[in-house]
C-alpha atoms as a PDB file:
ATOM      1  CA  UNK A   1      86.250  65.352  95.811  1.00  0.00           C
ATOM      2  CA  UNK A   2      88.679  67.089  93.464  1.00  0.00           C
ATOM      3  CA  UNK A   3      91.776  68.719  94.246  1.00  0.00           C
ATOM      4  CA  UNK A   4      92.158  72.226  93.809  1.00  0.00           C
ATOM      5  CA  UNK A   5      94.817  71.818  90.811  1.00  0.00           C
ATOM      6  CA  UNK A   6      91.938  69.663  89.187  1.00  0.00           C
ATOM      7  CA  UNK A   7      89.791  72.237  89.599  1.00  0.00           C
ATOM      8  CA  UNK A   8      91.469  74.813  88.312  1.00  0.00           C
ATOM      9  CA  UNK A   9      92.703  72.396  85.565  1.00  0.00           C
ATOM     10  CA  UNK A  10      88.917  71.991  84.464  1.00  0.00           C
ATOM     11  CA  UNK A  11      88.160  75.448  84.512  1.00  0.00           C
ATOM     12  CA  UNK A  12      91.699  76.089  82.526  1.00  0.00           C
ATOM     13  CA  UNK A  13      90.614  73.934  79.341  1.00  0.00           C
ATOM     14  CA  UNK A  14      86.769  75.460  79.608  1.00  0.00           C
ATOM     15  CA  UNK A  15      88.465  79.102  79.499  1.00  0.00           C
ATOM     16  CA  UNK A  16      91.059  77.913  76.656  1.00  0.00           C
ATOM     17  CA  UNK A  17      88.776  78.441  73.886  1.00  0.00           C
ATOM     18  CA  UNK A  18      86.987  82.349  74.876  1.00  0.00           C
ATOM     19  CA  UNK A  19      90.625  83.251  75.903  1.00  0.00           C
ATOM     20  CA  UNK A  20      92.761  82.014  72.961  1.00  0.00           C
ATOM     21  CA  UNK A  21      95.286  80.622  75.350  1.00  0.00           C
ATOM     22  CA  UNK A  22      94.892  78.262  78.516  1.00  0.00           C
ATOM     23  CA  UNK A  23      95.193  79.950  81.358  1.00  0.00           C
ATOM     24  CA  UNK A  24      97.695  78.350  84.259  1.00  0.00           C
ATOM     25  CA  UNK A  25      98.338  78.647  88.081  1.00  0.00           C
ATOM     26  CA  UNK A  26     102.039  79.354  87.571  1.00  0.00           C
ATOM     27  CA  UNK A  27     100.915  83.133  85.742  1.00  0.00           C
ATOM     28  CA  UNK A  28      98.856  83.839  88.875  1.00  0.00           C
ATOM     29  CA  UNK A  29     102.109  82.890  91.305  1.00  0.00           C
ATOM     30  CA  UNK A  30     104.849  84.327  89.307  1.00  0.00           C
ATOM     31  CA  UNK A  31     105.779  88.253  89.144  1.00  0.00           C
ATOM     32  CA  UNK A  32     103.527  89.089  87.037  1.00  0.00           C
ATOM     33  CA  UNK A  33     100.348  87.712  88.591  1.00  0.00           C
ATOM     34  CA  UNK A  34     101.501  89.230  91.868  1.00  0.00           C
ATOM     35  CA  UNK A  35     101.924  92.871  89.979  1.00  0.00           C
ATOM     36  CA  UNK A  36      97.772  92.119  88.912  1.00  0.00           C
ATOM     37  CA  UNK A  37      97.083  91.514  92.323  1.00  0.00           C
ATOM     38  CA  UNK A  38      98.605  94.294  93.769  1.00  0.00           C
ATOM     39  CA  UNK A  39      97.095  97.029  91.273  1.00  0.00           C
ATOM     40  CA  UNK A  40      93.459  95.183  91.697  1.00  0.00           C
ATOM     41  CA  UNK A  41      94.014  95.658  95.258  1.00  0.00           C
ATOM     42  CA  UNK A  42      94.814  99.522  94.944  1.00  0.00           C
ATOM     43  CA  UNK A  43      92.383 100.397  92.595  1.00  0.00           C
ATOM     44  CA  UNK A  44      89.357  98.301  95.052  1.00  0.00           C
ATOM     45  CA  UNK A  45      90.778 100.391  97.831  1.00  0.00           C
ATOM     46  CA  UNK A  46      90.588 103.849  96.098  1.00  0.00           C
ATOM     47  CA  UNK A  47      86.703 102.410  94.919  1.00  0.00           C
ATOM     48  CA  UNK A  48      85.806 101.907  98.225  1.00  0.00           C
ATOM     49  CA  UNK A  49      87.386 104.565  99.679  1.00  0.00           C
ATOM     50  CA  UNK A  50      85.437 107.257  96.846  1.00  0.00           C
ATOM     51  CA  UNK A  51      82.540 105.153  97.917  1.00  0.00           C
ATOM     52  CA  UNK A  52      82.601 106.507 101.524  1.00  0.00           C
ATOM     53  CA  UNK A  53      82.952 103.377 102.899  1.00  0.00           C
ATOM     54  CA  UNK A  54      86.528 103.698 104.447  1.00  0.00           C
END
């Protein structure tokens, strides 16, 4: 079994070469990645909620 780092490690370098630029856990974790999660979460909201479903 792999770890999750080597995981995401894996999928990092297969990403690297349709993204231009290896993509790495400590974006997701800093300020920045918790801003993206934040607005994703606010925009699913308003989709569900437009959706009827809340």
């Amino acid at each position: 079994m792999k770890t999750i780092g080597e995981v995401e490690d894996d999928l990092a370098e297969k990403a690297e070469p349709v993204l231009g630029f290896k993509p790495s856990s400590k974006f997701k974790r800093g300020p920045i990645g918790i801003l993206i999660y934040i607005v994703c979460g606010i925009i699913a909201l308003i989709s569900l909620r437009s959706a009827g479903v809340f």
